[in-house]
Protein backbone atom coordinates (compact mmCIF):
# COMPACT_ATOMS: atom_id res chain seq x y z
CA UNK A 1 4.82 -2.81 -7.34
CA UNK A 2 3.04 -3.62 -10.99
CA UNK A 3 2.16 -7.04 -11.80
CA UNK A 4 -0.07 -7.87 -14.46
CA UNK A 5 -1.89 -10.24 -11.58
CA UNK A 6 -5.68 -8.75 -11.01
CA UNK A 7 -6.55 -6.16 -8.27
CA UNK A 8 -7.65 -8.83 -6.67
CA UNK A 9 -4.68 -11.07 -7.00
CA UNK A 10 -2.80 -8.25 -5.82
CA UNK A 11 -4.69 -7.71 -2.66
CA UNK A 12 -4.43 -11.30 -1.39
CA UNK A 13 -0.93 -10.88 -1.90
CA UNK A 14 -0.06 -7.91 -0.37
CA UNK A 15 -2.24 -9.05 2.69
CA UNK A 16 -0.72 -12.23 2.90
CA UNK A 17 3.11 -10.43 3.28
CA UNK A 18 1.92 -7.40 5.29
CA UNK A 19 3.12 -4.86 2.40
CA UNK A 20 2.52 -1.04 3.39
CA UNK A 21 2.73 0.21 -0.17
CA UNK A 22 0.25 -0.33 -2.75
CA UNK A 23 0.68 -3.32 -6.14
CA UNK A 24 -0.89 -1.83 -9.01
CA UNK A 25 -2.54 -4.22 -11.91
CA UNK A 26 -0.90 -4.32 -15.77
CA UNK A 27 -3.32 -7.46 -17.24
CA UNK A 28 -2.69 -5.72 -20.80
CA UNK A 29 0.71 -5.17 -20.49
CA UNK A 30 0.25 -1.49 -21.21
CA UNK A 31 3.54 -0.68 -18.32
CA UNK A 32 5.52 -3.36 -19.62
CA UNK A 33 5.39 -1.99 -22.79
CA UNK A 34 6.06 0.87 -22.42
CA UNK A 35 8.89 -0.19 -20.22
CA UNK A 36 10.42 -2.23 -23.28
CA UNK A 37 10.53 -5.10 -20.51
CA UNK A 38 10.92 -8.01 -22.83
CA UNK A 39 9.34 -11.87 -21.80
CA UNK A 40 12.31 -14.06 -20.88
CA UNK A 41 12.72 -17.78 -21.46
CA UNK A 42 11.49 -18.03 -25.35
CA UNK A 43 8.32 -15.71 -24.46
CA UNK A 44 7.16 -17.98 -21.77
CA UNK A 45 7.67 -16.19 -18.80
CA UNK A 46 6.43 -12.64 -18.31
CA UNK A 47 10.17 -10.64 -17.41
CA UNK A 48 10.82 -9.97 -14.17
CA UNK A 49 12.06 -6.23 -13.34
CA UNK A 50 12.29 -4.48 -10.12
CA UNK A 51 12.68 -0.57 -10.10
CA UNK A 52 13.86 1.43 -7.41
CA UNK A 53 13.22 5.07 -7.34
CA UNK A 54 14.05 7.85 -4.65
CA UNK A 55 12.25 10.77 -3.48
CA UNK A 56 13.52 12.58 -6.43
CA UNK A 57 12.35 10.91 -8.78
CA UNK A 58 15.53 9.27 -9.95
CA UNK A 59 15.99 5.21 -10.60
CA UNK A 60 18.46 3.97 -8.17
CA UNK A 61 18.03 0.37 -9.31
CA UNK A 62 17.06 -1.73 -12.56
CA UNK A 63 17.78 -5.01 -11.31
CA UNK A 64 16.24 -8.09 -14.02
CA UNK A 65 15.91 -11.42 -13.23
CA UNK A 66 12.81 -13.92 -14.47
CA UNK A 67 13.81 -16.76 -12.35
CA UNK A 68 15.40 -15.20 -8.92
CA UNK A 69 12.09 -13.52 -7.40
CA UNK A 70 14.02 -13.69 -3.95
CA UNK A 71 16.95 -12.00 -5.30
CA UNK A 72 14.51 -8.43 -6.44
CA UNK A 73 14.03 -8.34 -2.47
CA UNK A 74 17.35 -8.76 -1.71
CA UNK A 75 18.59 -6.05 -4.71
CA UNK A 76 15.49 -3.65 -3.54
CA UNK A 77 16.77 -3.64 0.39
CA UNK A 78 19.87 -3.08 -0.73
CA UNK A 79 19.37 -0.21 -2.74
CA UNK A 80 17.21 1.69 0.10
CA UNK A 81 20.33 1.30 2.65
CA UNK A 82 18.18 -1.86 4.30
């Protein structure tokens, strides 16, 4: 996962719900940029976008949605056959 949280924010998090994969940190937006992921709500709220991609390399979900964190889990699980 990206998140424009600090490494350190990150860490805490990913401790606190046991994730085995690594969150990487975006503070300048550099990702979301690039991305073209727009901020939702009138600019107030950083958007929300959950990628999926296979061994591959291919994207096997874009799933958006700012104010449904629960539902990118949900979408994610999905996606992997979960």
């Amino acid at each position: 996962g990206i998140s424009s949280d600090s490494p350190e924010e990150n860490d805490a998090f990913a401790k606190k719900e046991n994730l085995n994969f690594p969150l990487l940190s975006d503070p300048n937006s550099i990702l979301r940029k690039t991305f073209g992921i727009k901020a939702d709500l009138l600019g107030l709220l950083p958007g929300r976008q959950t990628y999926v991609i296979d061994k591959s390399g291919k994207v096997i979900l874009s799933f958006n949605d700012a104010l449904n964190a629960e539902q990118h889990v949900s979408e994610a699980l999905k996606a992997l056959g979960l």
